[in-house]
C-alpha atoms as a PDB file:
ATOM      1  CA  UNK A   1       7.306  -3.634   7.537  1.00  0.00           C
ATOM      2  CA  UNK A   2       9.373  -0.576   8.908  1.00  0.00           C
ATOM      3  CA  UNK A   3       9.424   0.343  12.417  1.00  0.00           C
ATOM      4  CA  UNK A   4      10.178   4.005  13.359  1.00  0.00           C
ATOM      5  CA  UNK A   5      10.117   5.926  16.128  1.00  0.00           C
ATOM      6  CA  UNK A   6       7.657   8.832  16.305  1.00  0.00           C
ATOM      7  CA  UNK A   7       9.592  12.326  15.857  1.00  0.00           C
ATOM      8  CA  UNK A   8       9.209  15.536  14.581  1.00  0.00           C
ATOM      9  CA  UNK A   9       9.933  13.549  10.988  1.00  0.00           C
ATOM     10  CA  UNK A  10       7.046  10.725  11.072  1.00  0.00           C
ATOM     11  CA  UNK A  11       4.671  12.813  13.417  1.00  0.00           C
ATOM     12  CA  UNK A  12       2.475  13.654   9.953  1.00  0.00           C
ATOM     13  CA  UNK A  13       2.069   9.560   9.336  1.00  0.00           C
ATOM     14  CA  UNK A  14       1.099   9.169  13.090  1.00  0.00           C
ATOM     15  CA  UNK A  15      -1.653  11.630  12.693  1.00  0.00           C
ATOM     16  CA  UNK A  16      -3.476  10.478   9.774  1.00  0.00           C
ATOM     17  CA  UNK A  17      -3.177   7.084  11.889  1.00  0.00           C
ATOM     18  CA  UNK A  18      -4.605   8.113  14.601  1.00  0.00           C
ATOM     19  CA  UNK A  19      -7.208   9.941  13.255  1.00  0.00           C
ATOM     20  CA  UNK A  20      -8.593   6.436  11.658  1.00  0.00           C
ATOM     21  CA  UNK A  21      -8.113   4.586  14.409  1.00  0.00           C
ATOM     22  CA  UNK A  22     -10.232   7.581  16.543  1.00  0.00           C
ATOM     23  CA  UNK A  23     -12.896   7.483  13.697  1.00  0.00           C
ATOM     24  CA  UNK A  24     -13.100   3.499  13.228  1.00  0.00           C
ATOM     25  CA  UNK A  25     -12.718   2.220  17.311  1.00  0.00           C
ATOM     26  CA  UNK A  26     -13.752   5.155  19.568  1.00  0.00           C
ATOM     27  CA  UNK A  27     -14.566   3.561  22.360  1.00  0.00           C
ATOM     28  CA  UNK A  28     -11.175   2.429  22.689  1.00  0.00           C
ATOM     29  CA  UNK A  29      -9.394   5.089  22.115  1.00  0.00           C
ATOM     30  CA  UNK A  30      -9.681   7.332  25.076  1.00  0.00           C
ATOM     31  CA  UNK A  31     -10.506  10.150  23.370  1.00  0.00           C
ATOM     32  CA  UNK A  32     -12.798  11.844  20.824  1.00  0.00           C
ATOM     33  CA  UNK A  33     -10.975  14.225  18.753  1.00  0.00           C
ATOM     34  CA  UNK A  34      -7.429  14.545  17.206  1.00  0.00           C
ATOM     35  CA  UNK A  35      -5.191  17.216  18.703  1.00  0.00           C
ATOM     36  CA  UNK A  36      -3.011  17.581  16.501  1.00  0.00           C
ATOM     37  CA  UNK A  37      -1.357  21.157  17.692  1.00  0.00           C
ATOM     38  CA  UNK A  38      -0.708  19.395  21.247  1.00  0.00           C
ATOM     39  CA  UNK A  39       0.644  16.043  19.844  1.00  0.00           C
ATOM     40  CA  UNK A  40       3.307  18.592  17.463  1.00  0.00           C
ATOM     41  CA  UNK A  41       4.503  20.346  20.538  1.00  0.00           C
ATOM     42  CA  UNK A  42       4.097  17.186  22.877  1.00  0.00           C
ATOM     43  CA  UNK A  43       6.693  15.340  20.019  1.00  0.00           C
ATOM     44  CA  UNK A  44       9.291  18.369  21.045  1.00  0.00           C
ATOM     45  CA  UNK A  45       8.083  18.760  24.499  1.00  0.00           C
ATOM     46  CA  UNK A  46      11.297  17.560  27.120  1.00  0.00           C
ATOM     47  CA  UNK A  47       8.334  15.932  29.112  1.00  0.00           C
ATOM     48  CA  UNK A  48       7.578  13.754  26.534  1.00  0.00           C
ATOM     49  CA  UNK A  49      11.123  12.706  25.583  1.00  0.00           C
ATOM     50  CA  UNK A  50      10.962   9.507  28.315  1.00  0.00           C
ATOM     51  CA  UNK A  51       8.229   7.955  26.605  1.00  0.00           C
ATOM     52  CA  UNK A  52       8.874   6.610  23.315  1.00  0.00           C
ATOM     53  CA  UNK A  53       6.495   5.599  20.278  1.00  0.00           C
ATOM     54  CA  UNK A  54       7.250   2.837  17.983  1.00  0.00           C
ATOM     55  CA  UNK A  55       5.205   3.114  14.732  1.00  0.00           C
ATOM     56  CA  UNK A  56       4.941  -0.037  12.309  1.00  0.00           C
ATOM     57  CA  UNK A  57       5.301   1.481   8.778  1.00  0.00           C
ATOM     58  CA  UNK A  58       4.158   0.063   5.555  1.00  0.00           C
ATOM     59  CA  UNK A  59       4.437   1.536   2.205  1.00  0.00           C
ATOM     60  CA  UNK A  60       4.616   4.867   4.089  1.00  0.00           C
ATOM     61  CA  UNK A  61       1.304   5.003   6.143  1.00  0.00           C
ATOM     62  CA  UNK A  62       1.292   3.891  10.248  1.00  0.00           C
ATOM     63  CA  UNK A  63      -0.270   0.731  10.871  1.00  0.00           C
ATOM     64  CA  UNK A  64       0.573   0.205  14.261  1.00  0.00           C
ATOM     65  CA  UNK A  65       2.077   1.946  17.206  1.00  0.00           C
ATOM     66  CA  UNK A  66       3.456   0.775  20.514  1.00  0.00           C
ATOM     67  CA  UNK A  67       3.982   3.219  23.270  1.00  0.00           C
ATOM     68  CA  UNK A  68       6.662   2.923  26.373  1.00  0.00           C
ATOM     69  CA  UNK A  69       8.532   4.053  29.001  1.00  0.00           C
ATOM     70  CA  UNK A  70      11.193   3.202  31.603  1.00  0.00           C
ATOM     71  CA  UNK A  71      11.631   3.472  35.231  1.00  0.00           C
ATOM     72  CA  UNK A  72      13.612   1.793  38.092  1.00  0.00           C
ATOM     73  CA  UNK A  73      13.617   1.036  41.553  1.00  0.00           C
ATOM     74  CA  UNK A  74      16.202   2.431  43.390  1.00  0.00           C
ATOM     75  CA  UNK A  75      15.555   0.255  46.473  1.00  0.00           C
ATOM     76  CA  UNK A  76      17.330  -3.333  44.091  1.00  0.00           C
ATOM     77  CA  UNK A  77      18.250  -1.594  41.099  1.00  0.00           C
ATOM     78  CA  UNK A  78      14.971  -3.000  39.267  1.00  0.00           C
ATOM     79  CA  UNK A  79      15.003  -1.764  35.602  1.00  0.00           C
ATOM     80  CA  UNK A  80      11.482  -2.003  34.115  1.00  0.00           C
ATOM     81  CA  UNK A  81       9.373  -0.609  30.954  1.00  0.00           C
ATOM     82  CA  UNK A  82       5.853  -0.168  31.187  1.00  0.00           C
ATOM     83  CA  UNK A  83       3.653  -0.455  27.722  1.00  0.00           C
ATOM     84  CA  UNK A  84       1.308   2.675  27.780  1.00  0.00           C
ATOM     85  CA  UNK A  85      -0.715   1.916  24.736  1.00  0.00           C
ATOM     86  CA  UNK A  86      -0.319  -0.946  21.910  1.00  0.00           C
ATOM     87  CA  UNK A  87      -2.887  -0.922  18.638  1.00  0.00           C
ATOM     88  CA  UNK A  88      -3.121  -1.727  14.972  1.00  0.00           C
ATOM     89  CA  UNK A  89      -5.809  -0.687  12.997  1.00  0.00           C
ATOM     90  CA  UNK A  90      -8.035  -2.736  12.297  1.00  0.00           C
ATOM     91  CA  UNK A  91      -8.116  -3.519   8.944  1.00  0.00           C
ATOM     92  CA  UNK A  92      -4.470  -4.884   8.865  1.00  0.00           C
ATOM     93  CA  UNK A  93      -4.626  -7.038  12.507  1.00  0.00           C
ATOM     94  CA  UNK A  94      -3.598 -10.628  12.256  1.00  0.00           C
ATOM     95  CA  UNK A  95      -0.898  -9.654   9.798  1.00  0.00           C
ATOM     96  CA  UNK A  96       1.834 -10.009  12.590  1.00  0.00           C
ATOM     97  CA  UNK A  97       2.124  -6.363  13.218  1.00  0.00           C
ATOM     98  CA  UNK A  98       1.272  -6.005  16.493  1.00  0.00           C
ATOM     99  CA  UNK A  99       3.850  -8.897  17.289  1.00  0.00           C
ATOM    100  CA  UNK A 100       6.649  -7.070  15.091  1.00  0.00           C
ATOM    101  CA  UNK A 101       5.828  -4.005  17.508  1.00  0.00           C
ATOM    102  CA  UNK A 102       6.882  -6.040  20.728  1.00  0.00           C
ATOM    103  CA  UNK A 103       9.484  -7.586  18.705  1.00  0.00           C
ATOM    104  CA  UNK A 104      10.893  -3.948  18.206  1.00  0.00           C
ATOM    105  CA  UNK A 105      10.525  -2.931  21.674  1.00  0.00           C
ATOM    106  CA  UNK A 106      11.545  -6.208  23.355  1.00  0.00           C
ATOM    107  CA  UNK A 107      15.181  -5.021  21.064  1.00  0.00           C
ATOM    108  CA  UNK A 108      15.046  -2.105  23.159  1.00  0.00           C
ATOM    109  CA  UNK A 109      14.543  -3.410  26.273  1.00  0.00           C
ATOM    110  CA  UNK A 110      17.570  -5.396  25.599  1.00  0.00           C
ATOM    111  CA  UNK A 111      19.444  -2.809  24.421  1.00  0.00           C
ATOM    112  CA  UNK A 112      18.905  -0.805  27.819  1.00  0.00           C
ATOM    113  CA  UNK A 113      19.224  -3.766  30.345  1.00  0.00           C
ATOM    114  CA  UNK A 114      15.408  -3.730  31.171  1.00  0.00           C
ATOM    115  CA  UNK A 115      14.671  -6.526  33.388  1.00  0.00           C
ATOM    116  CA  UNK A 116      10.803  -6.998  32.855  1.00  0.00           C
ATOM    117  CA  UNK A 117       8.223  -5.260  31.248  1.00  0.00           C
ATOM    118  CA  UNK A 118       4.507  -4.961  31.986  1.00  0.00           C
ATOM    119  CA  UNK A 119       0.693  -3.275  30.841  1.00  0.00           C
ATOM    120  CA  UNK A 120      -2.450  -2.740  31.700  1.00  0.00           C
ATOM    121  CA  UNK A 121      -4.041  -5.463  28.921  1.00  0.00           C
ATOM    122  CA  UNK A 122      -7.543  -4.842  27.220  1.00  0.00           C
ATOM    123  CA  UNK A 123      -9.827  -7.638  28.437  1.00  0.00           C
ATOM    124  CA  UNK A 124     -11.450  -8.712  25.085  1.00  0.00           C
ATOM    125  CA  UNK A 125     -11.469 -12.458  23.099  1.00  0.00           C
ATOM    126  CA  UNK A 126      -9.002 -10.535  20.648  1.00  0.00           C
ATOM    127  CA  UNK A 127      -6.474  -9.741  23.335  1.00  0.00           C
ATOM    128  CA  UNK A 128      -7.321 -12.973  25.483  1.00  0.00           C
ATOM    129  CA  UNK A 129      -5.455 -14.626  22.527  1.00  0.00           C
ATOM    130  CA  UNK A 130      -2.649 -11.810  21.390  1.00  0.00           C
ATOM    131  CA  UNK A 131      -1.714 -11.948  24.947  1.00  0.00           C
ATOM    132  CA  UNK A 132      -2.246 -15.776  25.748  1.00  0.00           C
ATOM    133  CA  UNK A 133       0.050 -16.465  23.204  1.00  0.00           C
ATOM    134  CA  UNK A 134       3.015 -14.795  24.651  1.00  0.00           C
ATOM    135  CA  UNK A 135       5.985 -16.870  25.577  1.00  0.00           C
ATOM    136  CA  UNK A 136       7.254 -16.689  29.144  1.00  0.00           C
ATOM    137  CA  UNK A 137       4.981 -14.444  29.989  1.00  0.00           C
ATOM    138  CA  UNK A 138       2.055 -14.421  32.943  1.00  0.00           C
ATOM    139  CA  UNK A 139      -1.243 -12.896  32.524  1.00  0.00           C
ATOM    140  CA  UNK A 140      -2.748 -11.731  35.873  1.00  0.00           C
ATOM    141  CA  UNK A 141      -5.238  -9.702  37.482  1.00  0.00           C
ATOM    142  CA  UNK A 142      -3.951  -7.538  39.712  1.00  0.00           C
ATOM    143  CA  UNK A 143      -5.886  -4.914  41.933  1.00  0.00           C
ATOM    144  CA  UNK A 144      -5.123  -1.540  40.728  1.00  0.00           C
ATOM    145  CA  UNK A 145      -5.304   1.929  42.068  1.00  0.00           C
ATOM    146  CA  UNK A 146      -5.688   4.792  39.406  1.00  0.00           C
ATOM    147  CA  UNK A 147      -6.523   8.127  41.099  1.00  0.00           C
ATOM    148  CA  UNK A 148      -6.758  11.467  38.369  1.00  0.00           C
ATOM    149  CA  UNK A 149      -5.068  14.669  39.906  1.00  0.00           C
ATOM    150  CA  UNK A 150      -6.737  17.505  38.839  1.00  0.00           C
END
């Protein structure tokens, strides 16, 4: 297994992912259609530069793909990473892939003196155990506030 980041070079791979994911889980994937002229410029878009996609790579096709991005509190100096979006599709889960992706980013984190990371977790028997099986890690449930600005 490689692991890449997504880029103007391994954008093509990440489409033809995420089109199969779209076409075999839609109800998890937040939306219905690829847009594949808005993910090209969003790759290139400054915007987009703080959040960064990890792809898990086999034999040249995506498999996987972990999404992230960093932010601090000035207040204590806080350094933390939030996980946006983790999935493999599913004909290659419980092949390690998904835990090679947190491997990968968990590197990262290291590498840019993140104290903690966190996400938003999918609430299935599937992720009850991905999750559960995390070392020094808490799950909770935490009241959340999500408002869409229009």
């Amino acid at each position: 297994m490689e692991y890449r980041k997504l880029n103007a070079d391994t954008v093509d791979g990440y489409l033809t992912y995420l089109e199969k994911a779209i076409a075999e889980d839609p109800e998890r994937m937040w939306v219905e259609a690829v847009d594949v002229d808005g993910i090209r410029q969003r790759v290139s878009d400054p915007f987009y530069q703080a959040t960064t996609s990890i792809l898990a790579v086999e034999d040249g096709r995506v498999l996987g793909r972990l999404e992230y991005h960093y932010y601090g509190c000035m207040q204590d100096g806080y350094r933390m990473a939030y996980v946006d979006w983790v999935y493999v599709l599913r004909e290659h889960r419980h092949r390690g892939i998904a835990q090679g992706l947190f491997r990968e980013f968990e590197k990262c984190c290291c590498e840019n003196r993140i104290d903690q990371y966190f996400l938003i977790r999918a609430e299935n028997p599937d992720a009850d155990r991905f999750y559960g099986a995390f070392r020094d890690a808490q799950l909770q449930d935490l009241p959340i506030l999500r408002k869409n600005l229009e």
